[in-house]
C-alpha atoms as a PDB file:
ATOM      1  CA  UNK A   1     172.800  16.042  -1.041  1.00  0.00           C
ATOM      2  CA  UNK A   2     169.011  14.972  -0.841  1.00  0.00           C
ATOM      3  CA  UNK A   3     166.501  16.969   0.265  1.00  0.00           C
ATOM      4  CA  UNK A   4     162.933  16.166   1.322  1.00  0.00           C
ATOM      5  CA  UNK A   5     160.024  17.898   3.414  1.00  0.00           C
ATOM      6  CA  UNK A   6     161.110  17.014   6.116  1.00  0.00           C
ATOM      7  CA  UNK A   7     165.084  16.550   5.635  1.00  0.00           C
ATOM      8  CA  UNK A   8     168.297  17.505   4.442  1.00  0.00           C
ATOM      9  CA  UNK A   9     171.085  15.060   4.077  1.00  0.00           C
ATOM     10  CA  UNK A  10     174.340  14.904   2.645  1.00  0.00           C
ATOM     11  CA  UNK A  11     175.974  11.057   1.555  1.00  0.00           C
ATOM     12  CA  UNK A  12     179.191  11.086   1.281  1.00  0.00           C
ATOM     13  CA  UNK A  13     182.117   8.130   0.306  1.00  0.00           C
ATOM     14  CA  UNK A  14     185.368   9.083   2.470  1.00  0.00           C
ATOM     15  CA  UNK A  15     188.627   7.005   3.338  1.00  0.00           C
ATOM     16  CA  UNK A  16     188.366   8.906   6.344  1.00  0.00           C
ATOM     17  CA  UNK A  17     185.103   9.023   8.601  1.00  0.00           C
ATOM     18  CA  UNK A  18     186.047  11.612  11.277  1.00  0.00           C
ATOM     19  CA  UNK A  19     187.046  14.250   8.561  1.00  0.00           C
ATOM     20  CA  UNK A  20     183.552  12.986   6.646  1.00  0.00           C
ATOM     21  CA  UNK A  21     181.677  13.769   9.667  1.00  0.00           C
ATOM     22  CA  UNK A  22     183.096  16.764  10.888  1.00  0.00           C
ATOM     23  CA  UNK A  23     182.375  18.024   7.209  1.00  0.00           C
ATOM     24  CA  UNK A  24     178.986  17.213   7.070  1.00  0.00           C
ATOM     25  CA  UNK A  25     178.374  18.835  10.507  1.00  0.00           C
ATOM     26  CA  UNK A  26     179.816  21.775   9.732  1.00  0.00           C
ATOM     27  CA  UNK A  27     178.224  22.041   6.439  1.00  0.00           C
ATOM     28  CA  UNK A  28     174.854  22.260   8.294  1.00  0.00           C
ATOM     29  CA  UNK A  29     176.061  24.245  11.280  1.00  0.00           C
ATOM     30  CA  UNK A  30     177.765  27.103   9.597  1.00  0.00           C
ATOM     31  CA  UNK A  31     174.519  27.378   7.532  1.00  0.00           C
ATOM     32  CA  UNK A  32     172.191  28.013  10.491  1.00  0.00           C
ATOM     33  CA  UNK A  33     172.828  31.974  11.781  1.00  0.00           C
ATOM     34  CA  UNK A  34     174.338  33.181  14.544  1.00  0.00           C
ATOM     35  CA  UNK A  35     173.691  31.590  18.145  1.00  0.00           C
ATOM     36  CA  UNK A  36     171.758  28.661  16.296  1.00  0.00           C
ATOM     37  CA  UNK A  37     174.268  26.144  16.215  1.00  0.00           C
ATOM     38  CA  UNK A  38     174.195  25.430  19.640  1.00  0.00           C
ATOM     39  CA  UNK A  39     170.220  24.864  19.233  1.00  0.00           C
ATOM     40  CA  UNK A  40     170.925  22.798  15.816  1.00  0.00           C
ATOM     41  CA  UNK A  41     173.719  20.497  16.839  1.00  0.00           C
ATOM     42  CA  UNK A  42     171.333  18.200  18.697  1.00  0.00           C
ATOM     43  CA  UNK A  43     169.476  17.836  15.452  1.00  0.00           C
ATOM     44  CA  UNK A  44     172.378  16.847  13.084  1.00  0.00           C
ATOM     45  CA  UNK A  45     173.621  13.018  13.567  1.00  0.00           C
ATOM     46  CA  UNK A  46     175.337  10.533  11.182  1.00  0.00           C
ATOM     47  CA  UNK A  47     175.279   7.253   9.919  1.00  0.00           C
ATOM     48  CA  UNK A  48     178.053   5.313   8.399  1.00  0.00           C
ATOM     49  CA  UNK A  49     178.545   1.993   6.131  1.00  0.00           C
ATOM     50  CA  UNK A  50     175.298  -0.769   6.251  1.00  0.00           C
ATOM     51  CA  UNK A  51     173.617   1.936   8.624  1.00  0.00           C
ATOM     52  CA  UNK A  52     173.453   4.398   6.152  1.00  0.00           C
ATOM     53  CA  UNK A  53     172.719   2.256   3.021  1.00  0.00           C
ATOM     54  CA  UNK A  54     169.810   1.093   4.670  1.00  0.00           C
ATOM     55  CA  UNK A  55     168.468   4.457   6.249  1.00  0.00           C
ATOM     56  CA  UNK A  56     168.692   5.921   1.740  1.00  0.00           C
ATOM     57  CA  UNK A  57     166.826   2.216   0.925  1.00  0.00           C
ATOM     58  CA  UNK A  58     164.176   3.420   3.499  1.00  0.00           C
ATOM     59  CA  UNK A  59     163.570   7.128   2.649  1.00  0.00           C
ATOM     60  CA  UNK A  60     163.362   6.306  -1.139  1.00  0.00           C
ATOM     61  CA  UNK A  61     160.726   3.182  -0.081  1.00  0.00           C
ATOM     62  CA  UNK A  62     159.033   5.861   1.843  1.00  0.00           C
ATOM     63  CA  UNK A  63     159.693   4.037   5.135  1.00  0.00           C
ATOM     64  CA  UNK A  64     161.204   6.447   7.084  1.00  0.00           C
ATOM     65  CA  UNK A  65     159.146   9.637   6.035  1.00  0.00           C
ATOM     66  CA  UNK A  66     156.536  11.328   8.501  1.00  0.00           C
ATOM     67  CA  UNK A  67     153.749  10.019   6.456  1.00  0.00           C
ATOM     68  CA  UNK A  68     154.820   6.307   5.565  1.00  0.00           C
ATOM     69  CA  UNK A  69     153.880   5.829   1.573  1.00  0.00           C
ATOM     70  CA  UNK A  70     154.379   9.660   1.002  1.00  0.00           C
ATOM     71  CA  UNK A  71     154.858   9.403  -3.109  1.00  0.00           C
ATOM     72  CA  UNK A  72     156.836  12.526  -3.679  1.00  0.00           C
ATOM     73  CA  UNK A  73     159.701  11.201  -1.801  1.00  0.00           C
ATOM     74  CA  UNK A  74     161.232   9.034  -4.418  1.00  0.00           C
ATOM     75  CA  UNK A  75     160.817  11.813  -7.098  1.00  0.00           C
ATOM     76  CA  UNK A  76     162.825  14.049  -4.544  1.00  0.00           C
ATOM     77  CA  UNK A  77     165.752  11.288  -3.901  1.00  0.00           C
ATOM     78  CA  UNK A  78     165.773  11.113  -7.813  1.00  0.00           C
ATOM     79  CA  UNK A  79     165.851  14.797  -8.804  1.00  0.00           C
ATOM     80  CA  UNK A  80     168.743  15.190  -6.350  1.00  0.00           C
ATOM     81  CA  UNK A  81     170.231  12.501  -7.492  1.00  0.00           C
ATOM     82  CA  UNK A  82     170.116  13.611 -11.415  1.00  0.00           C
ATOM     83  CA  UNK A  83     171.899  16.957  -9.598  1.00  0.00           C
ATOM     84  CA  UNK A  84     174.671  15.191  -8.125  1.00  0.00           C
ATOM     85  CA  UNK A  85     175.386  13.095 -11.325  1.00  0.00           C
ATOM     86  CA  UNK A  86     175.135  16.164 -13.407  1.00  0.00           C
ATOM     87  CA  UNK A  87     177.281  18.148 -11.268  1.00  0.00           C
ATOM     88  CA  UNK A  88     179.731  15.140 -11.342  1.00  0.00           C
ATOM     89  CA  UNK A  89     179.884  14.724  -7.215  1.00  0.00           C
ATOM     90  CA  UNK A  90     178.026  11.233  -7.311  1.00  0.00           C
ATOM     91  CA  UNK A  91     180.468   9.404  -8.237  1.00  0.00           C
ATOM     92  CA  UNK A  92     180.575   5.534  -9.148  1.00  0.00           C
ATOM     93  CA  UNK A  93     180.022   3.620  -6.103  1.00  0.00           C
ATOM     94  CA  UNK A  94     177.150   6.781  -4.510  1.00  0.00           C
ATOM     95  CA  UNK A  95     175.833   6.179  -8.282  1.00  0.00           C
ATOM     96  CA  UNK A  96     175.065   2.897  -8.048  1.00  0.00           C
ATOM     97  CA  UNK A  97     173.965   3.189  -4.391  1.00  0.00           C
ATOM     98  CA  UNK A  98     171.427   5.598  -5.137  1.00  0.00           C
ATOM     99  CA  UNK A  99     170.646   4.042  -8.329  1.00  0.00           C
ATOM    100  CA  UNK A 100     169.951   0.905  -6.258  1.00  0.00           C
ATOM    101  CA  UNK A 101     167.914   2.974  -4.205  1.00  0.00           C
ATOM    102  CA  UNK A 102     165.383   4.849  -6.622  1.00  0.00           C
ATOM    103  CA  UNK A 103     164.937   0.784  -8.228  1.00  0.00           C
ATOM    104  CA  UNK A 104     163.598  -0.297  -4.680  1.00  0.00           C
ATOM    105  CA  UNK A 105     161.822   2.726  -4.316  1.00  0.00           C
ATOM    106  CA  UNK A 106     159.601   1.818  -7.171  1.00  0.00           C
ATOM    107  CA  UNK A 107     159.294  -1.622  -6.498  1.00  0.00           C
ATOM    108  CA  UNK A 108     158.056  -0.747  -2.968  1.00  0.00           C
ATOM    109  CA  UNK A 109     155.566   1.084  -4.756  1.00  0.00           C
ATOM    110  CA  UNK A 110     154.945  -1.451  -7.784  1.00  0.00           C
ATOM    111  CA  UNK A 111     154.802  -4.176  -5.851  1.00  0.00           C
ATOM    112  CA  UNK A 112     152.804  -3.084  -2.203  1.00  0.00           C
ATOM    113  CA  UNK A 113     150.300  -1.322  -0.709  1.00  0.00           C
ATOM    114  CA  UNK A 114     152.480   1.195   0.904  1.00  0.00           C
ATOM    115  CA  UNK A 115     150.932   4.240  -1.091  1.00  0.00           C
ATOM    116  CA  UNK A 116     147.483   3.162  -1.291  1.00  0.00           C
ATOM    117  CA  UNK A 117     146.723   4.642   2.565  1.00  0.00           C
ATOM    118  CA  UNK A 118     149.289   7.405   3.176  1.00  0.00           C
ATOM    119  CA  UNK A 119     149.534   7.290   7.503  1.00  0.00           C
ATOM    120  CA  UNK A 120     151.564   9.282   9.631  1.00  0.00           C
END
């Protein structure tokens, strides 16, 4: 599970995408109090395979984030992380994604300007 500012997300490895998804939304939905689902589903949406590889890359690059270059972002994708692999629910192949993802996230900020002039 990673969680931001601005977001909450859960990445998950399944054999089986529909039961993935229909876990994922109900995590979220049965979370939200009574008569909110209805205002919430709208809100929740998934992303499978490449798609969702690439949409972790750009959060922990600071990409997708409502202020592109925000800093605390990758600190926040690698204290959850640290949780998961602690709690043992990362697994091998989620470890090395978001492994993968926390080394780009630095290099995005070693290697460009993208935190020098926070935007939104």
């Amino acid at each position: 599970m990673l969680s931001t500012c601005n977001r909450t997300e859960i990445f998950m490895r399944a054999e089986d995408a529909d039961s993935a998804r229909q876990a994922g939304r109900s995590f979220f939905l049965e979370r939200c109090g009574k008569g909110a689902p209805r205002d919430v589903e709208p809100l929740v949406y998934d992303m499978l395979n490449l798609r969702a590889i690439r949409h972790l890359f750009e959060v922990s690059t600071s990409l997708d984030s409502l202020v592109v270059g925000e800093p605390h972002i990758l600190g926040q994708v690698r204290e959850d992380f640290e949780r998961a692999r602690l709690a043992g629910t990362a697994g091998k192949v989620l470890g090395r994604l978001f492994e993968k993802s926390l080394t780009l996230g630095k290099a995005a900020r070693e290697e460009t300007a993208i935190g020098e002039s926070p935007v939104s």
